[in-house]
PDB file of N, CA and C in Angstrom:
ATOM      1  N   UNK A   1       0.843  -1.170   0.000  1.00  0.00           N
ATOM      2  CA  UNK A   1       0.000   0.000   0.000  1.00  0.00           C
ATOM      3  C   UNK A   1       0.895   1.242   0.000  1.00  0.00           C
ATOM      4  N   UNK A   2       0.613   2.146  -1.011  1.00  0.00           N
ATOM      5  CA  UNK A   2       1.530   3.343  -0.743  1.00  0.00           C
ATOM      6  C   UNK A   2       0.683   4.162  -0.621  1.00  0.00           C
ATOM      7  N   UNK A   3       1.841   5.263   0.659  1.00  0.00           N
ATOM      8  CA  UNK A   3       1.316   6.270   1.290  1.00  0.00           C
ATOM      9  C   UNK A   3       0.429   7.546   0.455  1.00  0.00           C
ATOM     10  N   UNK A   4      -0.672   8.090   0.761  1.00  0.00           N
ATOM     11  CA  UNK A   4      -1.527   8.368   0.511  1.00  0.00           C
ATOM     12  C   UNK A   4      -0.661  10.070   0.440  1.00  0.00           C
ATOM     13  N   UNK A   5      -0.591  10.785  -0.477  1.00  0.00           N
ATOM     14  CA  UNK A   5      -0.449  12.126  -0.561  1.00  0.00           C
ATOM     15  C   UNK A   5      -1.215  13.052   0.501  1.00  0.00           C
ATOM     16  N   UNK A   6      -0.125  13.944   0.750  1.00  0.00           N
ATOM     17  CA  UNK A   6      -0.632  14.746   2.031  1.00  0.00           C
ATOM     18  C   UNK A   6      -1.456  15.969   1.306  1.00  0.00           C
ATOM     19  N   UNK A   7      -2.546  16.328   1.909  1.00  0.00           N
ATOM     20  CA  UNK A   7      -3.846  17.249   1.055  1.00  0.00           C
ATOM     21  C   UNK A   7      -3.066  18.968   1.729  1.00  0.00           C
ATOM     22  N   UNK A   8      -3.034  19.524   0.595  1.00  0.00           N
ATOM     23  CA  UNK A   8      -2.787  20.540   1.020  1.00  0.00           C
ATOM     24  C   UNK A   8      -3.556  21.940   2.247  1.00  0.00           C
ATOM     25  N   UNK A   9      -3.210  22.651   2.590  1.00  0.00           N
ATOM     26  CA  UNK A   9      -3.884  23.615   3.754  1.00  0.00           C
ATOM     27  C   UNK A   9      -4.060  24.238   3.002  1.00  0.00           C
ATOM     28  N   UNK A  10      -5.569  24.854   3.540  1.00  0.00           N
ATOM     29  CA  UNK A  10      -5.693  26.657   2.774  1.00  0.00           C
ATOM     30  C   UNK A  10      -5.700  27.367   3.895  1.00  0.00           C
ATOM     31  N   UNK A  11      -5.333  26.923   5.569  1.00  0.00           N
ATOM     32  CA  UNK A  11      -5.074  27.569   6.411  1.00  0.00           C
ATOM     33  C   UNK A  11      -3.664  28.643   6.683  1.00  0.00           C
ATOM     34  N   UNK A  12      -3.698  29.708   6.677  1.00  0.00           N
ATOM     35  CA  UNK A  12      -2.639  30.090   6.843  1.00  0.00           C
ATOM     36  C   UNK A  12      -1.431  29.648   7.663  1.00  0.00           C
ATOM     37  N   UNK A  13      -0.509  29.502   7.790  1.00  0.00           N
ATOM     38  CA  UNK A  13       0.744  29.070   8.071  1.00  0.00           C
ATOM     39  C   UNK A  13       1.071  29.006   9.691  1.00  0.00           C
ATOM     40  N   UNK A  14       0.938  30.536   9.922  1.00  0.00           N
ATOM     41  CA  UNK A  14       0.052  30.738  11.634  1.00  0.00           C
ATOM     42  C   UNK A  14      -0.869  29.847  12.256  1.00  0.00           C
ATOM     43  N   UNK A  15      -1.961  29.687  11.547  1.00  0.00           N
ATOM     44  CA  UNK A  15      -2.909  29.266  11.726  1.00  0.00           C
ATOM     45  C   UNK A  15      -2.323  27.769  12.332  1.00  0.00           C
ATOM     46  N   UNK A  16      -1.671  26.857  11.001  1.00  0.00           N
ATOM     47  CA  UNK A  16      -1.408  25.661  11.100  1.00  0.00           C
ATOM     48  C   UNK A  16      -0.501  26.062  12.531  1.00  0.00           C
ATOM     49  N   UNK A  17       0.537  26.371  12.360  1.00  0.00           N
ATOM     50  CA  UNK A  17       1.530  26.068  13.539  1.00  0.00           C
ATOM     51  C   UNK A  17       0.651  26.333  14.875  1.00  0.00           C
ATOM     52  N   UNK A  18      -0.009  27.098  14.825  1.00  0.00           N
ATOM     53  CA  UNK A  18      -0.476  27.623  16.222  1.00  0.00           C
ATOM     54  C   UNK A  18      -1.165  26.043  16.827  1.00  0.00           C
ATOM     55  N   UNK A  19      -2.165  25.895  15.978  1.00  0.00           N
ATOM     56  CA  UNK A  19      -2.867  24.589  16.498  1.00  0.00           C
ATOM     57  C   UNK A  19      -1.909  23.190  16.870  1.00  0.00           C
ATOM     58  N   UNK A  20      -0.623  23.194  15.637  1.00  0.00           N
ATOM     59  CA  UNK A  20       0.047  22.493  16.125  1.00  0.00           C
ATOM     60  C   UNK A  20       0.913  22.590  17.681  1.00  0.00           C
ATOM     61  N   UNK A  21       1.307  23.991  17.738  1.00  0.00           N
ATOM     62  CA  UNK A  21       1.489  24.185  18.771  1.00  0.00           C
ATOM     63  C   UNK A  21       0.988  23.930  20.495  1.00  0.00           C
ATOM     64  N   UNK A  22      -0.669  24.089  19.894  1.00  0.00           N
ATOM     65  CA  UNK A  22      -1.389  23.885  21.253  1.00  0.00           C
ATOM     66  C   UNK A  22      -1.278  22.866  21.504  1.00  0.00           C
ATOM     67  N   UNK A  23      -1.357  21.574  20.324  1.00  0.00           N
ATOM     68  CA  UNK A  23      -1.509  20.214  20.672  1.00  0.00           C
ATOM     69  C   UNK A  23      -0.322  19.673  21.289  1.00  0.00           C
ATOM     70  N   UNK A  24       1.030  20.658  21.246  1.00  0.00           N
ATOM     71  CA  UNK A  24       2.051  20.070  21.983  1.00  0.00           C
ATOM     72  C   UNK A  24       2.323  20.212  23.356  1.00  0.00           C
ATOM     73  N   UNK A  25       1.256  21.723  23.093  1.00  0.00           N
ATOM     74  CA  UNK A  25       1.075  22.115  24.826  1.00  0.00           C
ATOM     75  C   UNK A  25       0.207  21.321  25.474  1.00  0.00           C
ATOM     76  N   UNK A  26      -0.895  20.588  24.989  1.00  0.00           N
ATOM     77  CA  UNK A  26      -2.294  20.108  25.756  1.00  0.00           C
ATOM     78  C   UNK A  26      -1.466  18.313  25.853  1.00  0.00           C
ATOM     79  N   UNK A  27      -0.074  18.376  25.119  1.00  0.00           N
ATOM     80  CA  UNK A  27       0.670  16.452  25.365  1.00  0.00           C
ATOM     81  C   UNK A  27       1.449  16.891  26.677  1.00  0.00           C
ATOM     82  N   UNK A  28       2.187  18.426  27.250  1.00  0.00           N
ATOM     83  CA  UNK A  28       2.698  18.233  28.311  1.00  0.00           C
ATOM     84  C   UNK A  28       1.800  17.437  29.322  1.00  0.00           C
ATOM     85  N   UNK A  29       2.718  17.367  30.306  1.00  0.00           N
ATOM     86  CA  UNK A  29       2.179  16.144  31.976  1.00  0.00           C
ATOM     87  C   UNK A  29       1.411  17.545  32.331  1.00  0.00           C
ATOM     88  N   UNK A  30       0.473  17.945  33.156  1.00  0.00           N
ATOM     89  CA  UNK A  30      -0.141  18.136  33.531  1.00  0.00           C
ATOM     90  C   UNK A  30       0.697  19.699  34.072  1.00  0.00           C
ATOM     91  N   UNK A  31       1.900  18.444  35.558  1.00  0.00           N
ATOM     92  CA  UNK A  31       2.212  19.948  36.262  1.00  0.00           C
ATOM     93  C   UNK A  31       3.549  20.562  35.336  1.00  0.00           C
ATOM     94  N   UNK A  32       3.309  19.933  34.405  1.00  0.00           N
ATOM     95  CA  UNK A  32       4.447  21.273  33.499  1.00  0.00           C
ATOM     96  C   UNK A  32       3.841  22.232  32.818  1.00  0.00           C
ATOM     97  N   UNK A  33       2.728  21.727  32.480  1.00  0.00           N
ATOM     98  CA  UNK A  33       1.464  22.755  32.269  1.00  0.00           C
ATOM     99  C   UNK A  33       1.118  23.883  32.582  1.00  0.00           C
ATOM    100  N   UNK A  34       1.262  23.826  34.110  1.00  0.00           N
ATOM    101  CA  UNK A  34       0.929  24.492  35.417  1.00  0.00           C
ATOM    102  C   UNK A  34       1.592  25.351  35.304  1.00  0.00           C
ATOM    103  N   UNK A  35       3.131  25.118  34.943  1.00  0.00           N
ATOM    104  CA  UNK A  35       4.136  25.820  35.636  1.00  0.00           C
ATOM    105  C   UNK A  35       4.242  27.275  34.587  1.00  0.00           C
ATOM    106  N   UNK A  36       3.345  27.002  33.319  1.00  0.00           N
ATOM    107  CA  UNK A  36       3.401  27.846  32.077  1.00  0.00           C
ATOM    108  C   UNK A  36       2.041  27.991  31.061  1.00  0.00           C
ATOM    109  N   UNK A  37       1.219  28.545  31.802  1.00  0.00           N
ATOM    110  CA  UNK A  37      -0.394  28.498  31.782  1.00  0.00           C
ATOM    111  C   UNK A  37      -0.075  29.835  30.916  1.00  0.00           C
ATOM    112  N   UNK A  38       0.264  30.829  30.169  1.00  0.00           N
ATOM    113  CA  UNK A  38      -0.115  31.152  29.283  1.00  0.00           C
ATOM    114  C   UNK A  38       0.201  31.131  28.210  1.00  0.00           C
ATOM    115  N   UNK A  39       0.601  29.708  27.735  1.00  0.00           N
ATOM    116  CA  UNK A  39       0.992  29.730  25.836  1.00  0.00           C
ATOM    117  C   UNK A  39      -0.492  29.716  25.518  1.00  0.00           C
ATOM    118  N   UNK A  40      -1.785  29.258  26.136  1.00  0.00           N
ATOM    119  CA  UNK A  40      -2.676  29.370  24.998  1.00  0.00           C
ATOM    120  C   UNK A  40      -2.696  30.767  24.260  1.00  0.00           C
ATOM    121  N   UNK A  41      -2.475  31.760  25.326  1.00  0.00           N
ATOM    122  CA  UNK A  41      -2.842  33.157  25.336  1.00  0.00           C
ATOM    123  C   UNK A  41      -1.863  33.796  24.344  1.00  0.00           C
ATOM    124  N   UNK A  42      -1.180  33.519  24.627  1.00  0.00           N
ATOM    125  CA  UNK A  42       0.637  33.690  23.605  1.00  0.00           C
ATOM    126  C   UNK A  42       0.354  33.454  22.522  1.00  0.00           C
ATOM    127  N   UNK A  43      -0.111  31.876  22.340  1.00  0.00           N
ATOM    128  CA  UNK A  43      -0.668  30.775  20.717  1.00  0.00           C
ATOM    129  C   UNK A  43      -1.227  32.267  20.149  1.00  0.00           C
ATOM    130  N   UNK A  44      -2.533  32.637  20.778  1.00  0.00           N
ATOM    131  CA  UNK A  44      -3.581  33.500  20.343  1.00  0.00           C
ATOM    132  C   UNK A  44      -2.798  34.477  19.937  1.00  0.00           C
ATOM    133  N   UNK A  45      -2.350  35.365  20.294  1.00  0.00           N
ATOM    134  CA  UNK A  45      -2.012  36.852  20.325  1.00  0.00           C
ATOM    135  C   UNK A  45      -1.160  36.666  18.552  1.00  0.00           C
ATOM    136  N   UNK A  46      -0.189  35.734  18.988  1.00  0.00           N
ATOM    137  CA  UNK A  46       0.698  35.399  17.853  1.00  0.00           C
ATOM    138  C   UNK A  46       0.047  35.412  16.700  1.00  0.00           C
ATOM    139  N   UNK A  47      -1.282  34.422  16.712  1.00  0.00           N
ATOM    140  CA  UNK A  47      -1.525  34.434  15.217  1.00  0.00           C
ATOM    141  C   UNK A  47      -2.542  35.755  14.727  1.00  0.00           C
ATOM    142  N   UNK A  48      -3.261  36.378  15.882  1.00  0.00           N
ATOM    143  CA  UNK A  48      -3.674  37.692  15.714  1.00  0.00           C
ATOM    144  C   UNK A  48      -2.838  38.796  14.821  1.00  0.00           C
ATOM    145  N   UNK A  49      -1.088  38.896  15.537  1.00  0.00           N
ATOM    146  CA  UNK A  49      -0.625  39.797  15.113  1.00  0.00           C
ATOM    147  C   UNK A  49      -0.468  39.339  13.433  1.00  0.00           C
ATOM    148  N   UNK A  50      -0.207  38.011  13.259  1.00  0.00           N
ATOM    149  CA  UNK A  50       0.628  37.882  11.993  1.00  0.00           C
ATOM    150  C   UNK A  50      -0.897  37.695  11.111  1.00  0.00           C
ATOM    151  N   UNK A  51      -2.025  37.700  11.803  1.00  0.00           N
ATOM    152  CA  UNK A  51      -3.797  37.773  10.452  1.00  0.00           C
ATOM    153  C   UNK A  51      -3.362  39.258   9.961  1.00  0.00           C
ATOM    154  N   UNK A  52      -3.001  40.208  11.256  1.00  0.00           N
ATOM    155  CA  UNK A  52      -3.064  41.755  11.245  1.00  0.00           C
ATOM    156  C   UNK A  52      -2.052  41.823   9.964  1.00  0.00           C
ATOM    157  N   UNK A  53      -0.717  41.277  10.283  1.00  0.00           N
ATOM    158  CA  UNK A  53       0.414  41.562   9.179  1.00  0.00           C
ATOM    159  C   UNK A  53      -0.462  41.327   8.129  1.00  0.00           C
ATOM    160  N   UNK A  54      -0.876  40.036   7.161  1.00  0.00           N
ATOM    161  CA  UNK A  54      -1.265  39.727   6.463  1.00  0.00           C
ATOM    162  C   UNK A  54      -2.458  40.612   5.451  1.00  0.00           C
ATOM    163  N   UNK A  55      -3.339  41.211   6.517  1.00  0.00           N
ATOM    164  CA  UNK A  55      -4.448  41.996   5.996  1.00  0.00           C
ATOM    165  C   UNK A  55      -3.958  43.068   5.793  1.00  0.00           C
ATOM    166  N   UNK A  56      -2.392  43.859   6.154  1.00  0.00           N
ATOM    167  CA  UNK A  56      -1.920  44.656   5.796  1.00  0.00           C
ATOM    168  C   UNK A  56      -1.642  44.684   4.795  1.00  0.00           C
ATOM    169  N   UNK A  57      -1.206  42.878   4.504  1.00  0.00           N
ATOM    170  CA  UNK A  57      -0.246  43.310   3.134  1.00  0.00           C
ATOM    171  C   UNK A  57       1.067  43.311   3.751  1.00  0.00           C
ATOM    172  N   UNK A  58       1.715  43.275   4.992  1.00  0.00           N
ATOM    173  CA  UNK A  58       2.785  43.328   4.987  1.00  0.00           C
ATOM    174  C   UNK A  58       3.489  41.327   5.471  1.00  0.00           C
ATOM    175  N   UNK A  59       3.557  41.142   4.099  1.00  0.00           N
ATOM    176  CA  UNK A  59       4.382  39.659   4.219  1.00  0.00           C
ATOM    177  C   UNK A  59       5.974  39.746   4.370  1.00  0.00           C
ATOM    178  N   UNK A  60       6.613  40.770   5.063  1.00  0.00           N
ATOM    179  CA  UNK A  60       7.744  40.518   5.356  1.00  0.00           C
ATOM    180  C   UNK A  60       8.439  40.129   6.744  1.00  0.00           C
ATOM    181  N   UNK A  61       9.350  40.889   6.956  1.00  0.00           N
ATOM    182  CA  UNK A  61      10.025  40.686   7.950  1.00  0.00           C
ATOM    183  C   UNK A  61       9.392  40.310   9.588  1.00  0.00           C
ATOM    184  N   UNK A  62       8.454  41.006   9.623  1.00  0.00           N
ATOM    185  CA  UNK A  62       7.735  41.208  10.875  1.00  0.00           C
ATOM    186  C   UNK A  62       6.678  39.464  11.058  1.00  0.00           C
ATOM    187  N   UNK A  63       5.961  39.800   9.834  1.00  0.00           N
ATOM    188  CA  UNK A  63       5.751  37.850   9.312  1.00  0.00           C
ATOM    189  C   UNK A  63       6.403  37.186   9.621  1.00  0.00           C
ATOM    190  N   UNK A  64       7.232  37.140   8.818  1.00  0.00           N
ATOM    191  CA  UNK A  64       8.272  36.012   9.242  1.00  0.00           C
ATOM    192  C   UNK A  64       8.720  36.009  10.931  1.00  0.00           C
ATOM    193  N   UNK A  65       9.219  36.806  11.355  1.00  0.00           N
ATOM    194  CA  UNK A  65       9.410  36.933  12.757  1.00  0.00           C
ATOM    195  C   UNK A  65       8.461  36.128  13.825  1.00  0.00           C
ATOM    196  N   UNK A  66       7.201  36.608  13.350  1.00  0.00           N
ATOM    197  CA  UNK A  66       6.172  36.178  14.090  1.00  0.00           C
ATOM    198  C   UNK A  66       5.698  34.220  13.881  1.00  0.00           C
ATOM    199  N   UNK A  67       5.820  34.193  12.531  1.00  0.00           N
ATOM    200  CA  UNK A  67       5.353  32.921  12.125  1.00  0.00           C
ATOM    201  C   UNK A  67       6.502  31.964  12.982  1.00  0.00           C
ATOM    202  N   UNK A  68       7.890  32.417  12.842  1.00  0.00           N
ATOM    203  CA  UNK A  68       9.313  31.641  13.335  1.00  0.00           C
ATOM    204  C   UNK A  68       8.898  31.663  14.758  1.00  0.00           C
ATOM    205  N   UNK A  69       8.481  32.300  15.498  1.00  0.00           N
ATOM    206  CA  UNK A  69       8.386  32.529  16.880  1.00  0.00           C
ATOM    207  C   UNK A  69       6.878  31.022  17.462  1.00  0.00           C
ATOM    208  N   UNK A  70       5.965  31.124  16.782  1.00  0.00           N
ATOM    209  CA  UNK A  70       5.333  30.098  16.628  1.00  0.00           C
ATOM    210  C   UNK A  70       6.017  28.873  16.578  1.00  0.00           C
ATOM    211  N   UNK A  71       6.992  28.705  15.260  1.00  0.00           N
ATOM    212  CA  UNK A  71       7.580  27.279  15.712  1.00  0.00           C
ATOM    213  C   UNK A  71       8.317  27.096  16.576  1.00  0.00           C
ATOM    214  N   UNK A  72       9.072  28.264  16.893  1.00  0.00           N
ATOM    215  CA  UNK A  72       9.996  28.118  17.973  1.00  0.00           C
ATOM    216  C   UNK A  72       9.389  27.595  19.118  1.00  0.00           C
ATOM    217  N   UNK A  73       8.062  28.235  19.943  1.00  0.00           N
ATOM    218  CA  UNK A  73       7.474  27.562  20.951  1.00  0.00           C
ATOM    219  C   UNK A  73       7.074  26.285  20.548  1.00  0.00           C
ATOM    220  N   UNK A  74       6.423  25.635  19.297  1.00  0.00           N
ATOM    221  CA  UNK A  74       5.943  24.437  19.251  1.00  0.00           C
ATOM    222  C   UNK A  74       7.402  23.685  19.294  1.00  0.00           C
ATOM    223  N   UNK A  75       9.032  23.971  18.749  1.00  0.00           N
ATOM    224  CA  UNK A  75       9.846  22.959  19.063  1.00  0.00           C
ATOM    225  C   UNK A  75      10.024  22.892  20.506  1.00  0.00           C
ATOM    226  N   UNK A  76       9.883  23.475  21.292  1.00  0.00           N
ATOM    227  CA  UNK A  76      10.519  23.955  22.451  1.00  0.00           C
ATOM    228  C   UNK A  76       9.465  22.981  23.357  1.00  0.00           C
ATOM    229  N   UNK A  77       8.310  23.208  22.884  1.00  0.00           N
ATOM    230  CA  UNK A  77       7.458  22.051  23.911  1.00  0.00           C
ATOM    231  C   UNK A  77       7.779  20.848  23.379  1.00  0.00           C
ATOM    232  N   UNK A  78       8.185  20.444  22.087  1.00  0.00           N
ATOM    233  CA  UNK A  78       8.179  19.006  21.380  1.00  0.00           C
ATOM    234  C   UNK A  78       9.842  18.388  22.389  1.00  0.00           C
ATOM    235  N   UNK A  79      10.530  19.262  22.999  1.00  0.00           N
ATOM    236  CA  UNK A  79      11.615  19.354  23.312  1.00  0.00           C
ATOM    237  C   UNK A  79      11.938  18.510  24.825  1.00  0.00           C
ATOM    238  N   UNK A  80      10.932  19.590  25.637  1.00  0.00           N
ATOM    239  CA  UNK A  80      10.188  19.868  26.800  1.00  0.00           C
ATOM    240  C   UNK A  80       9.518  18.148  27.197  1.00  0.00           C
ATOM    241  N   UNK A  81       9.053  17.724  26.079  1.00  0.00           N
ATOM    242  CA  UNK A  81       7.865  16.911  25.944  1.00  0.00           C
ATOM    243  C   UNK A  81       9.022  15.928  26.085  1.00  0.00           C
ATOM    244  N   UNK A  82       9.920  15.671  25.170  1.00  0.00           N
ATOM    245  CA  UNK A  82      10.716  14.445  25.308  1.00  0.00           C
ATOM    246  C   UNK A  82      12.204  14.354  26.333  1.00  0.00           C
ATOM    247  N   UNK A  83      12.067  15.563  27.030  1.00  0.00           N
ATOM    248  CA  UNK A  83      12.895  15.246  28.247  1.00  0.00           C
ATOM    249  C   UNK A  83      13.962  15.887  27.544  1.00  0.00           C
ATOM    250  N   UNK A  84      14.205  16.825  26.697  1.00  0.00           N
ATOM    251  CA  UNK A  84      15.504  17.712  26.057  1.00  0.00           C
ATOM    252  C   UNK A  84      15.667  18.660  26.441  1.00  0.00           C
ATOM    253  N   UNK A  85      15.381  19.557  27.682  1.00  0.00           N
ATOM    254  CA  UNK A  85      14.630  21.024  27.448  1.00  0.00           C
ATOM    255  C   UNK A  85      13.763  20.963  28.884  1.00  0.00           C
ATOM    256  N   UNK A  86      14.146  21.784  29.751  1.00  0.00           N
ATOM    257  CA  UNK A  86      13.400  22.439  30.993  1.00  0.00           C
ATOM    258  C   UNK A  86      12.628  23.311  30.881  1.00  0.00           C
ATOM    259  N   UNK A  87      11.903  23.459  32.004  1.00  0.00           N
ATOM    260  CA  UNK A  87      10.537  24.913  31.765  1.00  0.00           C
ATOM    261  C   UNK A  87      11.000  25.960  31.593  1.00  0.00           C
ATOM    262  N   UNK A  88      12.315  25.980  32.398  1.00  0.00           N
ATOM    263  CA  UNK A  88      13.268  27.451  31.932  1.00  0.00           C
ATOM    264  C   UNK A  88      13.533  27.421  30.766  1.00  0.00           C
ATOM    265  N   UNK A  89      13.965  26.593  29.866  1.00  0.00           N
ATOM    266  CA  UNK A  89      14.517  26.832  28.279  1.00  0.00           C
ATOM    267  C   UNK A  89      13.364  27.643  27.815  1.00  0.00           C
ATOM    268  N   UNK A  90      11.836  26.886  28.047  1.00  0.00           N
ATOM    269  CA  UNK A  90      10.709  27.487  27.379  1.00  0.00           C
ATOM    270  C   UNK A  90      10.278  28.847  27.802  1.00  0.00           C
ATOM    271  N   UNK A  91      10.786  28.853  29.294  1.00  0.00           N
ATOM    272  CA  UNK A  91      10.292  30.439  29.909  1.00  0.00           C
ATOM    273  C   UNK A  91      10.938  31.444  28.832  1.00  0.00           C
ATOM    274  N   UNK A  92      12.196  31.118  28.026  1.00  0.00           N
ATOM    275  CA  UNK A  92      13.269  32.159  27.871  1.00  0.00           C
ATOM    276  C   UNK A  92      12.457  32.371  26.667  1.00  0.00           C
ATOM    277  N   UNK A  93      11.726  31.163  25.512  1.00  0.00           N
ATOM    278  CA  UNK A  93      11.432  31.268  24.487  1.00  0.00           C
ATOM    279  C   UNK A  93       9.969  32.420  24.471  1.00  0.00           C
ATOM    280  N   UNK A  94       9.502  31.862  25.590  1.00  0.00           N
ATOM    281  CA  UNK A  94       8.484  32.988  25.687  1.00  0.00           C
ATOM    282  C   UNK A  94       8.288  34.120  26.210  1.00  0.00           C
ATOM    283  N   UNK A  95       9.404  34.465  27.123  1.00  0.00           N
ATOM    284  CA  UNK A  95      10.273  35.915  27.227  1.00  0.00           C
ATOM    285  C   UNK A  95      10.327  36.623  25.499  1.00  0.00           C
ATOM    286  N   UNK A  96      10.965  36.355  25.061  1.00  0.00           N
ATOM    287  CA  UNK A  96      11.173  36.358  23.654  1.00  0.00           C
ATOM    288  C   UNK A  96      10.088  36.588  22.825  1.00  0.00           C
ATOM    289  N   UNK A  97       9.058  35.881  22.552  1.00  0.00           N
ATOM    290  CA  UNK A  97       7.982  35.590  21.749  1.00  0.00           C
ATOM    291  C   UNK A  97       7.365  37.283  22.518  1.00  0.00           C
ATOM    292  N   UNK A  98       7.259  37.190  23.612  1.00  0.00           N
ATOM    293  CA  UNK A  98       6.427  38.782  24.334  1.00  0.00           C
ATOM    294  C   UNK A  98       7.002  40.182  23.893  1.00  0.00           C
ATOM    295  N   UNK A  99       8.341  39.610  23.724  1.00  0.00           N
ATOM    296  CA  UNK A  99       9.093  41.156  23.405  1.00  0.00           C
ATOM    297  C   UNK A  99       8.883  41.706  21.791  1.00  0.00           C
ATOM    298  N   UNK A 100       9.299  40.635  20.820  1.00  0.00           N
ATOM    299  CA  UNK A 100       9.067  40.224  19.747  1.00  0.00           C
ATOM    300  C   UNK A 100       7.750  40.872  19.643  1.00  0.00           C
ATOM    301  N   UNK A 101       6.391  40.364  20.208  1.00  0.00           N
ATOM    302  CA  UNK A 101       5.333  40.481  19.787  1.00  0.00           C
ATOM    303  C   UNK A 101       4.431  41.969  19.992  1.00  0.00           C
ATOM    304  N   UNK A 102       5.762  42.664  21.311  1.00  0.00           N
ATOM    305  CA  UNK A 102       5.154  44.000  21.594  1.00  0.00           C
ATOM    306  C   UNK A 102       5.682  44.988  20.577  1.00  0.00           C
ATOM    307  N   UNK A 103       6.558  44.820  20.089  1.00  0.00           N
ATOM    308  CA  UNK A 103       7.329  45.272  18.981  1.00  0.00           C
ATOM    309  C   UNK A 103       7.309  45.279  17.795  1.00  0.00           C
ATOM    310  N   UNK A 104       6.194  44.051  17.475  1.00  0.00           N
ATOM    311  CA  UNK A 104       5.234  44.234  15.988  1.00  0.00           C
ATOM    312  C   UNK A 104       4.448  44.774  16.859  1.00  0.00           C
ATOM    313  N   UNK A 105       3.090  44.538  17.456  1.00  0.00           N
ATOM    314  CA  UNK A 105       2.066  45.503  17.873  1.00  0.00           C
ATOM    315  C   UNK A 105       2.369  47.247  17.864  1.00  0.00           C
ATOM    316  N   UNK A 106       3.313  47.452  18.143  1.00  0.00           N
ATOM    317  CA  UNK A 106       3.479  48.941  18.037  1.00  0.00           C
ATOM    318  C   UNK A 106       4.185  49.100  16.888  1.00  0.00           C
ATOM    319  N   UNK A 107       4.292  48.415  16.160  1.00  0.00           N
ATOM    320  CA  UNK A 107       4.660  48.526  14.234  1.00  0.00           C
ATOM    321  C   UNK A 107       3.239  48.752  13.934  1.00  0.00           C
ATOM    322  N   UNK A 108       2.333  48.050  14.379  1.00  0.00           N
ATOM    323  CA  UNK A 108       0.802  47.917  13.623  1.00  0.00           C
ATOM    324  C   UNK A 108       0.172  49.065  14.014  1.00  0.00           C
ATOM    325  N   UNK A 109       0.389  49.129  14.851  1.00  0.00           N
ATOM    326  CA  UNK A 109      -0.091  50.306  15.808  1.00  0.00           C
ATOM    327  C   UNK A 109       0.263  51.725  14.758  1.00  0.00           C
ATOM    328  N   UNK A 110       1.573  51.779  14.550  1.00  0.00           N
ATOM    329  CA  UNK A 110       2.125  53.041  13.997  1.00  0.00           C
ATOM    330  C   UNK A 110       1.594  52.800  12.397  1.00  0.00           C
ATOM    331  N   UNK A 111       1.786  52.168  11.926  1.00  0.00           N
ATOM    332  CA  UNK A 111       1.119  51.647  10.139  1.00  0.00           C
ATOM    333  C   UNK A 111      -0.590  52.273  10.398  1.00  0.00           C
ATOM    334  N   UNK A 112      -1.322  51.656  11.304  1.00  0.00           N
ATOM    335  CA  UNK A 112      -2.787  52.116  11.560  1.00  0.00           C
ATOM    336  C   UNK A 112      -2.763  53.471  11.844  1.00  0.00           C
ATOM    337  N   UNK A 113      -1.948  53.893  12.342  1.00  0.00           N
ATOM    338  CA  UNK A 113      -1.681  55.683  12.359  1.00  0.00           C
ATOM    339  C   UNK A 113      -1.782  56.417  11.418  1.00  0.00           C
ATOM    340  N   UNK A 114      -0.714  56.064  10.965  1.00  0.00           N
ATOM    341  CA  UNK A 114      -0.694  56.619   9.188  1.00  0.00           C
ATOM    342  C   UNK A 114      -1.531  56.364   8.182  1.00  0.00           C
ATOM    343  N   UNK A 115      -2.470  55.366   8.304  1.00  0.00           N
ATOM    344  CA  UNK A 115      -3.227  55.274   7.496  1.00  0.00           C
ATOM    345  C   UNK A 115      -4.837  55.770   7.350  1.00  0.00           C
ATOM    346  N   UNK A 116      -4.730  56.120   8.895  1.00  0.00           N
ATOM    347  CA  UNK A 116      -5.506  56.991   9.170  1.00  0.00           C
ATOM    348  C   UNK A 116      -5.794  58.252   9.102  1.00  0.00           C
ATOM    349  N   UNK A 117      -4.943  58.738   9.598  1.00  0.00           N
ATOM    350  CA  UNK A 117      -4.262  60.257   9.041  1.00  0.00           C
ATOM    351  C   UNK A 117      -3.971  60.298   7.883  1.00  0.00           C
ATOM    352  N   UNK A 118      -3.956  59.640   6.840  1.00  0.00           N
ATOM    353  CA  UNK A 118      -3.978  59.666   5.542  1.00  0.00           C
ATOM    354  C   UNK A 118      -5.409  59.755   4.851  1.00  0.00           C
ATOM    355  N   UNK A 119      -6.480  58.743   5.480  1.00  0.00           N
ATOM    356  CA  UNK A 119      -7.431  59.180   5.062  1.00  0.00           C
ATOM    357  C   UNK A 119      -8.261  60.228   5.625  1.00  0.00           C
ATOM    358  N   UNK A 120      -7.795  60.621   6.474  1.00  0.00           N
ATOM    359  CA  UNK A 120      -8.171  62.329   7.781  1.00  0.00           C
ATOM    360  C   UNK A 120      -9.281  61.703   8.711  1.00  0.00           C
ATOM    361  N   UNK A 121      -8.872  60.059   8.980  1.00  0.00           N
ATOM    362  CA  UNK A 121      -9.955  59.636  10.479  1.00  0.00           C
ATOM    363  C   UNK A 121      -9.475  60.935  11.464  1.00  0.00           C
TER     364      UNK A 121
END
């Protein structure tokens, strides 16, 4: 029997990783879970900012940033998960992912400025 071709996504890229992501968070043990109760919230925000990039129109750098930051947490739990990787490795990744993510938000922030004042909101 040969393997059956993989069907392509029309989900965005975000989209996919994020969910993959959660599912690596919802395989941790329970109290490692505990110890790092807001990646759902993180998952979320992440793929918010990079819908925002997208509906901008801006598929660059800041995209990419954001989308990489997604896998980065999903390796980091896949990591976590198989005994490679402490809650601290992941704390640092999501130190990271927050700073990263306040730093596009006030990119979007400033783009929504200007585009406002361009049309005289």
């Amino acid at each position: 029997m040969s393997p059956r071709p993989a069907l392509p996504s029309s989900d965005a890229t975000e989209f996919v990783l994020g969910r993959s992501t959660l599912a690596a968070y919802q395989a941790l043990r329970d109290d490692t879970r505990h110890q790092v109760p807001g990646i759902p919230r993180i998952v979320e925000q992440m793929e918010r900012r990079a819908d925002a990039l997208r509906r901008q129109g801006d598929t660059g750098e800041d995209l990419e940033q954001t989308v990489a930051l997604l896998e980065n947490l999903r390796i980091a739990m896949l990591k976590l998960q198989a005994g490679m990787s402490t809650v601290d490795d992941l704390t640092q990744d999501i130190d990271q992912a927050k700073a990263i993510g306040k730093e596009v938000d006030r990119q979007l922030e400033g783009k929504q400025e200007v585009e406002d004042a361009l049309r005289g909101v």
